[in-house]
N, C-alpha and C. Protein backbone atom coordinates (compact mmCIF):
# COMPACT_ATOMS: atom_id res chain seq x y z
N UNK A 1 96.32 102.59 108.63
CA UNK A 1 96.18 101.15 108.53
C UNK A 1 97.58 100.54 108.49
N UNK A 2 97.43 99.68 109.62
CA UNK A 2 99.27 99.16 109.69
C UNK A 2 99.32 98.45 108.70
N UNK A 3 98.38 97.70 108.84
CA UNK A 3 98.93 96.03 107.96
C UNK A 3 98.52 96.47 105.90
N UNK A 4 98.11 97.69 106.02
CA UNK A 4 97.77 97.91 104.38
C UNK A 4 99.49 98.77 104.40
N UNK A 5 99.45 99.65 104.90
CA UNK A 5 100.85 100.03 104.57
C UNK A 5 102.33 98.83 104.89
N UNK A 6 102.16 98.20 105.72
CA UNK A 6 103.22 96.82 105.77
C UNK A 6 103.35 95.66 104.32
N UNK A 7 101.73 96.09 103.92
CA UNK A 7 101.48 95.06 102.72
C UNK A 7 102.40 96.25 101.86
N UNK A 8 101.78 96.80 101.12
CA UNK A 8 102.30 98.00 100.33
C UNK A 8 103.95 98.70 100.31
N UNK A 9 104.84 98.49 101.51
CA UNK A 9 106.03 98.57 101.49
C UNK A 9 107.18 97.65 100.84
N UNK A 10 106.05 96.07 101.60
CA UNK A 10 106.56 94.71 100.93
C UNK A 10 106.69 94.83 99.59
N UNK A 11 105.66 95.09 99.13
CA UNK A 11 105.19 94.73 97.41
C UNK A 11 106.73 95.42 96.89
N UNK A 12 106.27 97.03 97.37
CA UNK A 12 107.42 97.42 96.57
C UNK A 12 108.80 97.14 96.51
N UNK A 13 109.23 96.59 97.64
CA UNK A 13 110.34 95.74 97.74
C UNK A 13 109.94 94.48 96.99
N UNK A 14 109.59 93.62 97.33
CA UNK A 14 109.83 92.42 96.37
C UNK A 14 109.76 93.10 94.79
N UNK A 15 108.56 94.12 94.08
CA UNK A 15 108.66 94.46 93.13
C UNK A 15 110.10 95.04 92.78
N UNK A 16 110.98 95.58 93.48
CA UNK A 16 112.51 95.70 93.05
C UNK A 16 113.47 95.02 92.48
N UNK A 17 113.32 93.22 92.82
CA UNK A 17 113.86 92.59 92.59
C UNK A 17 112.84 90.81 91.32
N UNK A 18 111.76 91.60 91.35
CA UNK A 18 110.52 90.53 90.72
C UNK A 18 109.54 91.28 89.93
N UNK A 19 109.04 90.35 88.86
CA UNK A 19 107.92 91.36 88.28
C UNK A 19 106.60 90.94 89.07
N UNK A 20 106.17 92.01 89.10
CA UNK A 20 104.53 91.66 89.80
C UNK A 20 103.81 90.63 89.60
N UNK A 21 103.92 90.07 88.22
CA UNK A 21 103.69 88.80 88.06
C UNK A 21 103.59 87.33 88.61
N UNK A 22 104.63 87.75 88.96
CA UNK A 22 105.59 86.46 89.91
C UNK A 22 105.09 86.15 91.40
N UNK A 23 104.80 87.64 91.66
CA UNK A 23 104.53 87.73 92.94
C UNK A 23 102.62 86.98 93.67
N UNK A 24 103.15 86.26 94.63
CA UNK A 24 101.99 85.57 94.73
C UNK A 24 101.36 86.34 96.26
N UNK A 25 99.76 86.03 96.47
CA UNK A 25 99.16 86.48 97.20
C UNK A 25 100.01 85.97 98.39
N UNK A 26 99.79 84.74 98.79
CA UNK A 26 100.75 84.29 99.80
C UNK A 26 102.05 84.50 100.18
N UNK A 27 103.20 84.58 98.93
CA UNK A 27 104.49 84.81 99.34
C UNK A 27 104.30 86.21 100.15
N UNK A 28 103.78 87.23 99.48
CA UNK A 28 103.56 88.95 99.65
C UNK A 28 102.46 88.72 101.47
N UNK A 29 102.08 87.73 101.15
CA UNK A 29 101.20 87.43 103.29
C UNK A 29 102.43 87.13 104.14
N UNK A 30 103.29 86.14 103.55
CA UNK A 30 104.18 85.33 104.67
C UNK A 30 105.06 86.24 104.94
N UNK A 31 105.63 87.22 103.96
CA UNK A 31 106.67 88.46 103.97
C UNK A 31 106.22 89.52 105.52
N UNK A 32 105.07 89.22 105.35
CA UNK A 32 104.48 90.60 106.18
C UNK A 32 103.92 89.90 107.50
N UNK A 33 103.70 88.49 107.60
CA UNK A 33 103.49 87.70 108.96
C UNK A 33 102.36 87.84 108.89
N UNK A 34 101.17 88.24 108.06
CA UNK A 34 99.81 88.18 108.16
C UNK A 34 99.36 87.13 107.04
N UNK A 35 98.15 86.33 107.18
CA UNK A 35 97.30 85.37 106.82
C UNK A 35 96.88 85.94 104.98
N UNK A 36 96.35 84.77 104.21
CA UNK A 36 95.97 85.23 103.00
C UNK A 36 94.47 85.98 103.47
N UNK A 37 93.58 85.36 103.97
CA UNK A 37 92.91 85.99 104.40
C UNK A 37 92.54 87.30 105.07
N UNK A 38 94.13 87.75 105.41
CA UNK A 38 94.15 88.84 105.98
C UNK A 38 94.39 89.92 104.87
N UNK A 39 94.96 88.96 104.04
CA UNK A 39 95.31 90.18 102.68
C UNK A 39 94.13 90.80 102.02
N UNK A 40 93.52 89.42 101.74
CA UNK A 40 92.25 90.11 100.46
C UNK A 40 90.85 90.59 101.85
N UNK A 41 90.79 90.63 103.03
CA UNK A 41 90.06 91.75 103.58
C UNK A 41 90.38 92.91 103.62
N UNK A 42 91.45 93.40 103.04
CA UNK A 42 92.36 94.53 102.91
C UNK A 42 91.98 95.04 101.14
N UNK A 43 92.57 93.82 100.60
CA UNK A 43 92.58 94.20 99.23
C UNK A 43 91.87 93.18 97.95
N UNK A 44 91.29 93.56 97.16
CA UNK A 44 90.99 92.51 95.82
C UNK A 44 91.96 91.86 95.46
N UNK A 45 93.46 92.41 94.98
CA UNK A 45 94.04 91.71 94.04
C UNK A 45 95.20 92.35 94.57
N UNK A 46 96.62 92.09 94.20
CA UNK A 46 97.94 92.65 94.13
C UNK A 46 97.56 94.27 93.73
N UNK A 47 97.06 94.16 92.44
CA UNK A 47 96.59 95.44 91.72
C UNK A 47 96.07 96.20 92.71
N UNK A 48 95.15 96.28 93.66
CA UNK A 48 94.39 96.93 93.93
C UNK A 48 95.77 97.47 95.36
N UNK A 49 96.44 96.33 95.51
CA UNK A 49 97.64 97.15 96.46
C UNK A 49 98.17 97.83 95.97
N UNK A 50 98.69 97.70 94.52
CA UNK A 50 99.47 98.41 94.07
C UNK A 50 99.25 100.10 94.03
N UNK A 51 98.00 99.78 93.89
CA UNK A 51 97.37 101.01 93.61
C UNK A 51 97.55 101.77 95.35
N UNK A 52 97.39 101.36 96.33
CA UNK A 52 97.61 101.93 97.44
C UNK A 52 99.06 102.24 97.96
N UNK A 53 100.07 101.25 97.13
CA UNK A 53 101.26 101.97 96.97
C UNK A 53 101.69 103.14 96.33
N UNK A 54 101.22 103.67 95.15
CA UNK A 54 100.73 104.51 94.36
C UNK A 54 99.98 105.84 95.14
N UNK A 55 99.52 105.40 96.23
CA UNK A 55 98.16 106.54 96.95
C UNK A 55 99.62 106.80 97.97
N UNK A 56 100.59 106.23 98.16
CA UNK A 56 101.11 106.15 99.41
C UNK A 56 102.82 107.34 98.73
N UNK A 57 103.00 107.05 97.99
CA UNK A 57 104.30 107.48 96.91
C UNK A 57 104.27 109.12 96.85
N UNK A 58 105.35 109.35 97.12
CA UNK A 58 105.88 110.96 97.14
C UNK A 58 106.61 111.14 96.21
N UNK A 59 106.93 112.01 95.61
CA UNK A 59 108.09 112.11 94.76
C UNK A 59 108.70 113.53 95.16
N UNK A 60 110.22 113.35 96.31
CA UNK A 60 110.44 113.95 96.65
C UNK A 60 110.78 115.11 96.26
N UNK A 61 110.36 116.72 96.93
CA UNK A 61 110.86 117.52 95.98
C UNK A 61 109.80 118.78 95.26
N UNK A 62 108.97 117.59 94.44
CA UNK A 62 107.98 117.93 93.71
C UNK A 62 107.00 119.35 94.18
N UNK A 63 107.06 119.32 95.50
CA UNK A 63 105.63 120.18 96.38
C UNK A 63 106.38 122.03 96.01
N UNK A 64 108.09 121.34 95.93
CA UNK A 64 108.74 122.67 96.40
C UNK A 64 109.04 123.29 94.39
N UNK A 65 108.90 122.69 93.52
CA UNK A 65 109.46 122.83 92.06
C UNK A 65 108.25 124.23 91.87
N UNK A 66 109.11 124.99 90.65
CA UNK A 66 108.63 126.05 90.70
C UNK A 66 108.57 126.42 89.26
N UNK A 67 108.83 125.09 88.77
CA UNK A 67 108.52 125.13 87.40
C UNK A 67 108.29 123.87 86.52
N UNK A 68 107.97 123.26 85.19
CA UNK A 68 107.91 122.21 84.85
C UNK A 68 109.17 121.78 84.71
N UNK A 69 110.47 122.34 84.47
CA UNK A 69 111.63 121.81 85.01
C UNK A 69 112.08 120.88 85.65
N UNK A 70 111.79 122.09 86.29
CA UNK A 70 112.43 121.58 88.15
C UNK A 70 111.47 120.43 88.25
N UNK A 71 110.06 120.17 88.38
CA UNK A 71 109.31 119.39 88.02
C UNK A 71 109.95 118.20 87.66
N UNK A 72 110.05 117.87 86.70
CA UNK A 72 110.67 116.82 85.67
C UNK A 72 112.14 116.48 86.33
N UNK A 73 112.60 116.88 86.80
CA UNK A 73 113.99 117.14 87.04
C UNK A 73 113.65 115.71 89.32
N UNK A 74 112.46 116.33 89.46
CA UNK A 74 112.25 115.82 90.42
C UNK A 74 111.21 114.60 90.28
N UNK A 75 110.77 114.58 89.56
CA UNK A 75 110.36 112.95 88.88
C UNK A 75 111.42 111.97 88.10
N UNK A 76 112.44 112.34 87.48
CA UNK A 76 113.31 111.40 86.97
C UNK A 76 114.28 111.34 88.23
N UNK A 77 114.69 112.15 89.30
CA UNK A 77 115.14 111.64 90.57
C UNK A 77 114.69 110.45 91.39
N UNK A 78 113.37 110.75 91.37
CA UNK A 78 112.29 109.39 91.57
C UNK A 78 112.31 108.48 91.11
N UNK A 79 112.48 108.50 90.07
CA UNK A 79 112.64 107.40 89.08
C UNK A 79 113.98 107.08 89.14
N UNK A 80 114.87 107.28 89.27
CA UNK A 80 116.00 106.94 89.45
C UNK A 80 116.71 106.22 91.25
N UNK A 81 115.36 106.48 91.76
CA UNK A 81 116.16 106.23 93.17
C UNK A 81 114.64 104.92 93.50
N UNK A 82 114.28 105.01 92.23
CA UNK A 82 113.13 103.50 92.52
C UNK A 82 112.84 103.06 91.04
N UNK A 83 114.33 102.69 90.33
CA UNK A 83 114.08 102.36 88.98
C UNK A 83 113.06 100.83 88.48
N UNK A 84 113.76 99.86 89.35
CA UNK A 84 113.18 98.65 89.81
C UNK A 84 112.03 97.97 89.64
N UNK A 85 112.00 99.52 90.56
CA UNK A 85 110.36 98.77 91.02
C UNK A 85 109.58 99.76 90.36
N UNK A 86 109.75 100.68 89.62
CA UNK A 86 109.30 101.58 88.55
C UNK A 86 108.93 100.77 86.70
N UNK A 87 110.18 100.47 87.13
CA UNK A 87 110.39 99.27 85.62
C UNK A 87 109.35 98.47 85.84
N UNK A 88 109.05 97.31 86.93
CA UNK A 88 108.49 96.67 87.09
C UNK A 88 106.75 96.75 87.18
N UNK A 89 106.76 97.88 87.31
CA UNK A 89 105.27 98.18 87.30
C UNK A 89 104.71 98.84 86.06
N UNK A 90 105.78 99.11 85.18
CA UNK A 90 105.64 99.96 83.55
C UNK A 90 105.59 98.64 82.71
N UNK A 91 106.26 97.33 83.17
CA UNK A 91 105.84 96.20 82.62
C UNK A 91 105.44 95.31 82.84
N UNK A 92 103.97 95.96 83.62
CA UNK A 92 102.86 95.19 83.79
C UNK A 92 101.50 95.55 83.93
N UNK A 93 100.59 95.11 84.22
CA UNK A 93 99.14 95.67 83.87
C UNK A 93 98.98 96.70 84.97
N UNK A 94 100.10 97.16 85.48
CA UNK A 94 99.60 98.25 86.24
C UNK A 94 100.46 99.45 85.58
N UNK A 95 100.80 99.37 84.73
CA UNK A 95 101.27 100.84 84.35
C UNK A 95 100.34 102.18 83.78
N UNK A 96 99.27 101.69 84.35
CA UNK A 96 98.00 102.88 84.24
C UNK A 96 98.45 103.61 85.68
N UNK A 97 98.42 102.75 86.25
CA UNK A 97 98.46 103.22 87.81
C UNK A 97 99.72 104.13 87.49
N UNK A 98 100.94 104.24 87.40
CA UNK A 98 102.00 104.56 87.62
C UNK A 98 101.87 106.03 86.76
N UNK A 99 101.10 105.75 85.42
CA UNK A 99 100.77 107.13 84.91
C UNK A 99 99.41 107.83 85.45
N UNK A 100 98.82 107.50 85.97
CA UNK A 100 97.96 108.36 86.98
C UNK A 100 98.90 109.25 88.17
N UNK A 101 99.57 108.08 88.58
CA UNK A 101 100.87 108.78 89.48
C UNK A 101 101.10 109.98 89.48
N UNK A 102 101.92 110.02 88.12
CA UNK A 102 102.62 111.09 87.81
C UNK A 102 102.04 111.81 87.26
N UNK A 103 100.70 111.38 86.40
CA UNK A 103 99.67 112.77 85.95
C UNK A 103 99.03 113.58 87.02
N UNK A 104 98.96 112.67 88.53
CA UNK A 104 98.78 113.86 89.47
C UNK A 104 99.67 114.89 89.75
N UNK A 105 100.90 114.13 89.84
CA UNK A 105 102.18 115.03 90.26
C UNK A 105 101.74 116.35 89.62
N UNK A 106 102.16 116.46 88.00
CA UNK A 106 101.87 117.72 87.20
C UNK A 106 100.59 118.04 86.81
N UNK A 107 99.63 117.31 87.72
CA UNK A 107 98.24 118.10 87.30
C UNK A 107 98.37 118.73 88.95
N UNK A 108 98.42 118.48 90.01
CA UNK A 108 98.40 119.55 91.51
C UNK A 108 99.53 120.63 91.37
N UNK A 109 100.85 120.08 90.50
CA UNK A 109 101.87 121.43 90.16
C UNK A 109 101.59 122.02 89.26
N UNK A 110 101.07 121.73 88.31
CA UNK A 110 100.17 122.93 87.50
C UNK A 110 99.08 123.74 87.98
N UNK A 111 98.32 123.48 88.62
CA UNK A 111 97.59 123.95 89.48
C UNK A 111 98.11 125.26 90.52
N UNK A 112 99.13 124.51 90.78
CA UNK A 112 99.92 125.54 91.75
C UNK A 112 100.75 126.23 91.14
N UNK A 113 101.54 126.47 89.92
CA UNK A 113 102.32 127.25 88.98
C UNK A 113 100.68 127.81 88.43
N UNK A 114 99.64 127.86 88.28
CA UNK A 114 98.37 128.79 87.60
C UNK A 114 98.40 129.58 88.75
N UNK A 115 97.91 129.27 90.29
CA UNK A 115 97.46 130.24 91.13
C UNK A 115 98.65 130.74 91.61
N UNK A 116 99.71 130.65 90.73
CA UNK A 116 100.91 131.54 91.45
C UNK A 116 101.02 132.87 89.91
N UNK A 117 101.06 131.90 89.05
CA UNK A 117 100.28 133.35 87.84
C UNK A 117 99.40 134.44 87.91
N UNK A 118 98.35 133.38 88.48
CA UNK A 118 96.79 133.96 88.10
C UNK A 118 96.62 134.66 90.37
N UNK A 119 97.75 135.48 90.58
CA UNK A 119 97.28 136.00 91.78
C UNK A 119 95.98 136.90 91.75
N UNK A 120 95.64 137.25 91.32
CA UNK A 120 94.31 138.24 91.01
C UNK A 120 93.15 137.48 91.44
N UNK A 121 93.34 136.04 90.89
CA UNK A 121 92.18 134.79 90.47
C UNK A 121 91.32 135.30 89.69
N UNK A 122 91.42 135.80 88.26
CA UNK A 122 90.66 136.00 87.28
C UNK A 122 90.24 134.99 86.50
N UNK A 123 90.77 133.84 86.43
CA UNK A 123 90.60 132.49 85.68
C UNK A 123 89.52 131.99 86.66
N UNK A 124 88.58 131.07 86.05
CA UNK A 124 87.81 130.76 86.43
C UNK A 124 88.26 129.23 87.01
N UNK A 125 87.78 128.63 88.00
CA UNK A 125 88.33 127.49 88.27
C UNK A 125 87.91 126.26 87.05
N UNK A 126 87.22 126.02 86.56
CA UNK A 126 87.38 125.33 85.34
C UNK A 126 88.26 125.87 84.76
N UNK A 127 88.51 126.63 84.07
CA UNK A 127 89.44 127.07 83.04
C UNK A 127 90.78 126.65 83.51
N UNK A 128 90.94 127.14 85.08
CA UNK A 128 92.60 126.58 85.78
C UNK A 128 92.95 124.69 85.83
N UNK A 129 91.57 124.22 85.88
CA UNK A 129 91.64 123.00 85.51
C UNK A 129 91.94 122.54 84.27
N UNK A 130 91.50 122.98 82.88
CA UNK A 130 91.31 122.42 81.90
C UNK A 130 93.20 122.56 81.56
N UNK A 131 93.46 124.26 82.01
CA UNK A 131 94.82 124.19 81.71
C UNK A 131 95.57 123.37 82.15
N UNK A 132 95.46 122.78 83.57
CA UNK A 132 96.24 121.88 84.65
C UNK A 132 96.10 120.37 83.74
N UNK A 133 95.23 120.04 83.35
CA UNK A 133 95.20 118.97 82.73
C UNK A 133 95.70 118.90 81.56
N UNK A 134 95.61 119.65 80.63
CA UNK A 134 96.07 119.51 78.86
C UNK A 134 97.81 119.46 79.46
N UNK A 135 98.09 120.31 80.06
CA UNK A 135 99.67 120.40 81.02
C UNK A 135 100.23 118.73 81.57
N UNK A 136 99.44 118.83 81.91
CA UNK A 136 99.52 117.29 83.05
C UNK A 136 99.46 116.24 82.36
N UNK A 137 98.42 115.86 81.36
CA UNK A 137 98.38 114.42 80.16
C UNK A 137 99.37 114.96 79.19
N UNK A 138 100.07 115.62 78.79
CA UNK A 138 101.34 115.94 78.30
C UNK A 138 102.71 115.84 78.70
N UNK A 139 102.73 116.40 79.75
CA UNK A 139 104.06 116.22 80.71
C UNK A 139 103.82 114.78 81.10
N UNK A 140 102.55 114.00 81.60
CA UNK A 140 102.84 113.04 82.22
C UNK A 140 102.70 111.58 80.99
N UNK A 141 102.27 112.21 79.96
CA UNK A 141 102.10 111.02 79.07
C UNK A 141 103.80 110.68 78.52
N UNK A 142 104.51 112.10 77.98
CA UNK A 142 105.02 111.80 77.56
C UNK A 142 106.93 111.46 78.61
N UNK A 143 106.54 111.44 79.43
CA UNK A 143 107.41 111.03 80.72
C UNK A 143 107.40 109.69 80.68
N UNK A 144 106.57 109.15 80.97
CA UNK A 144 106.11 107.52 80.77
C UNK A 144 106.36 106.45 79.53
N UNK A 145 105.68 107.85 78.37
CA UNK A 145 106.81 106.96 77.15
C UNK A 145 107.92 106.62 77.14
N UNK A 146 108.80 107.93 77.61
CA UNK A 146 110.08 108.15 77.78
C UNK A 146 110.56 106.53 78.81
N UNK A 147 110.11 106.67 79.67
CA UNK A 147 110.58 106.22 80.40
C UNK A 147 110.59 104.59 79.95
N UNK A 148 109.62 104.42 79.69
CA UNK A 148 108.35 102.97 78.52
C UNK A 148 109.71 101.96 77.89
N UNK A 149 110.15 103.77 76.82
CA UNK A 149 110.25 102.78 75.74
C UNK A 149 112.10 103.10 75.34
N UNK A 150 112.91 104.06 75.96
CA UNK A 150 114.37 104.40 75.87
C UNK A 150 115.35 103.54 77.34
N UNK A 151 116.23 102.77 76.10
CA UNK A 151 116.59 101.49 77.47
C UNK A 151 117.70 102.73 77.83
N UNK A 152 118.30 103.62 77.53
CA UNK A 152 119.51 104.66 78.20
C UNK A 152 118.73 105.79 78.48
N UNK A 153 118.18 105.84 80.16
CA UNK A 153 117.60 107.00 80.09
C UNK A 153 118.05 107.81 81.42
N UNK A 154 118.53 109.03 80.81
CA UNK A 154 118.87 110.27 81.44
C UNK A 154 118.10 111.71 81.35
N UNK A 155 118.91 112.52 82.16
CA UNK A 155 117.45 113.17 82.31
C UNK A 155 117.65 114.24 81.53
N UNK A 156 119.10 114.65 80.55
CA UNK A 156 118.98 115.49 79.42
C UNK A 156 118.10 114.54 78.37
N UNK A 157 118.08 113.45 78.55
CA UNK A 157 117.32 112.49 77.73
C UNK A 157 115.44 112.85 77.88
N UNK A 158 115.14 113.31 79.12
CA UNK A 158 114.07 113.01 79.35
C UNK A 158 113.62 114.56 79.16
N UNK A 159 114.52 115.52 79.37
CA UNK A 159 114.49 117.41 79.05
C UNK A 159 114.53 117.25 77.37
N UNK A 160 114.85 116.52 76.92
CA UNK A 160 115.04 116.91 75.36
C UNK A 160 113.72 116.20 74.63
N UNK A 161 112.59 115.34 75.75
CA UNK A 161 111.38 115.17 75.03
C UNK A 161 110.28 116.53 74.41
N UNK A 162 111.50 117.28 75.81
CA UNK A 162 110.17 118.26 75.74
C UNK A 162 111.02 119.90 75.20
N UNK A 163 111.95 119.26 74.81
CA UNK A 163 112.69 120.81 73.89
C UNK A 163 111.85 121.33 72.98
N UNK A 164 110.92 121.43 72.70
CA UNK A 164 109.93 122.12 71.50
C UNK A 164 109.02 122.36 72.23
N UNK A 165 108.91 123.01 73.76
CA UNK A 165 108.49 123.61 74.41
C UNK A 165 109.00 124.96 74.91
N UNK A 166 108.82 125.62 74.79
CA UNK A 166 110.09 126.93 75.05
C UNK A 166 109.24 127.24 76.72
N UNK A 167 110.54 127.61 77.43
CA UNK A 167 110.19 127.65 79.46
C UNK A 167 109.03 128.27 79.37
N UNK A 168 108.87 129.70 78.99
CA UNK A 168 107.87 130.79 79.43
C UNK A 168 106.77 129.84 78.36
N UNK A 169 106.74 129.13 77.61
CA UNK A 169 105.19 128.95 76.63
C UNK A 169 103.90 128.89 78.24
N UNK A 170 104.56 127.71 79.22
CA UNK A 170 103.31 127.83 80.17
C UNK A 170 102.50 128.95 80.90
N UNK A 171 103.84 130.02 81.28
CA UNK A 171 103.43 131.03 81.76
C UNK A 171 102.34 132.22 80.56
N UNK A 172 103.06 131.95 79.42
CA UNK A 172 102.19 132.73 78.35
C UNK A 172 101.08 132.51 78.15
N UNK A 173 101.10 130.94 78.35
CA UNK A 173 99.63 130.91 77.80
C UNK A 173 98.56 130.80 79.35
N UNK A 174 98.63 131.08 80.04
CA UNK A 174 98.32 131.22 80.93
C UNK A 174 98.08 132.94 81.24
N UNK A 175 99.05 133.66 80.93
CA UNK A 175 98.61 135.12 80.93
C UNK A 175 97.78 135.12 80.10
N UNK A 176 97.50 134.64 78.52
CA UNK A 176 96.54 134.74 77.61
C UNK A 176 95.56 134.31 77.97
N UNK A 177 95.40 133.50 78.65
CA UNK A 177 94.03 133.12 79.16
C UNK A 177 93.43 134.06 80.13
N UNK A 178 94.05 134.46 81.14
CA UNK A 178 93.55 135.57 82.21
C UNK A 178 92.96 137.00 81.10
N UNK A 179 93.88 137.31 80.28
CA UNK A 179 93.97 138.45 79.73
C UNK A 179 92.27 138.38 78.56
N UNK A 180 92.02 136.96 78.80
CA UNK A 180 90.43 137.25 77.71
C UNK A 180 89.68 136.81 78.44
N UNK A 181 90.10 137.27 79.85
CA UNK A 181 88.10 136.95 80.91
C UNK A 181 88.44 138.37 81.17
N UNK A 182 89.03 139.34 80.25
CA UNK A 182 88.85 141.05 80.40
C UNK A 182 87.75 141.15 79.81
């Protein structure tokens, strides 16, 4: 869809320099040379673009991390190379969206750090889920705080949320889990 991704590029540009707030159905039409009408047959609300900006967002890096590290290490890159318009959407009614974001990020890389554990596939696919998630609303909740609520933020800043995690705990508990569907 041209004109949903043309809408959705806009946003995030004007969101760089404006809070979403500000931003009106029309200014975000005239930016892109299409009609208001053309917008909301596309979309409900700003929100509901936003959210397709969100569907549209990579965080480079991420597919190749091989650990929650590296992980983290490639989300605060992201965040750093789209602070802006990151900020801007953490302070406003879409910062659900932005933590769904990133709770996918580390819920599909958890997923993929389990079936790189669990080569056998002895875990049951629920079970690889439940782990991917308790993983994922953790890493991704507390990323977002981080990010929320520390106006100096770096990324020993953002590694030291999670220092009372020791590296191997994921891999352990993940062997412990395989090791009691014996």
């Amino acid at each position: 869809m041209k004109t949903g991704h043309a809408l959705a590029v806009t946003l995030k540009e004007m969101m760089s320099s404006q809070p979403i707030d500000t931003i009106s159905v029309l200014e975000l039409s005239k930016k892109c040379g299409i009609s208001r009408k053309t917008f909301y047959y596309h979309y409900h609300d700003i929100y509901d673009l936003l959210t397709q900006v969100f569907l549209e967002e990579k965080v480079p890096g991420a597919i190749n991390a091989n650990s929650y590290r590296e992980l983290i290490e490639c989300v605060f890159k992201y965040y750093q190379n789209n602070e802006a318009f990151i900020n801007a959407t953490i302070n406003s009614a879409g910062k659900e969206l932005f933590f769904e974001f990133i709770y996918n990020i580390f819920y599909t890389s958890g997923l993929r750090f389990i079936n790189r554990i669990d080569e056998e596939k002895k875990l049951l696919i629920g079970t690889r889920k439940s782990i991917a998630r308790f993983y994922a609303y953790g890493y991704g909740h507390s990323t977002v705080y981080y990010l929320s609520n520390y106006r100096h933020k770096t990324l020993e800043g953002l590694l030291a949320s999670f220092s009372f995690i020791e590296a191997k705990n994921f891999e352990n508990n993940v062997k412990k889990a395989i090791k009691s569907t014996n």
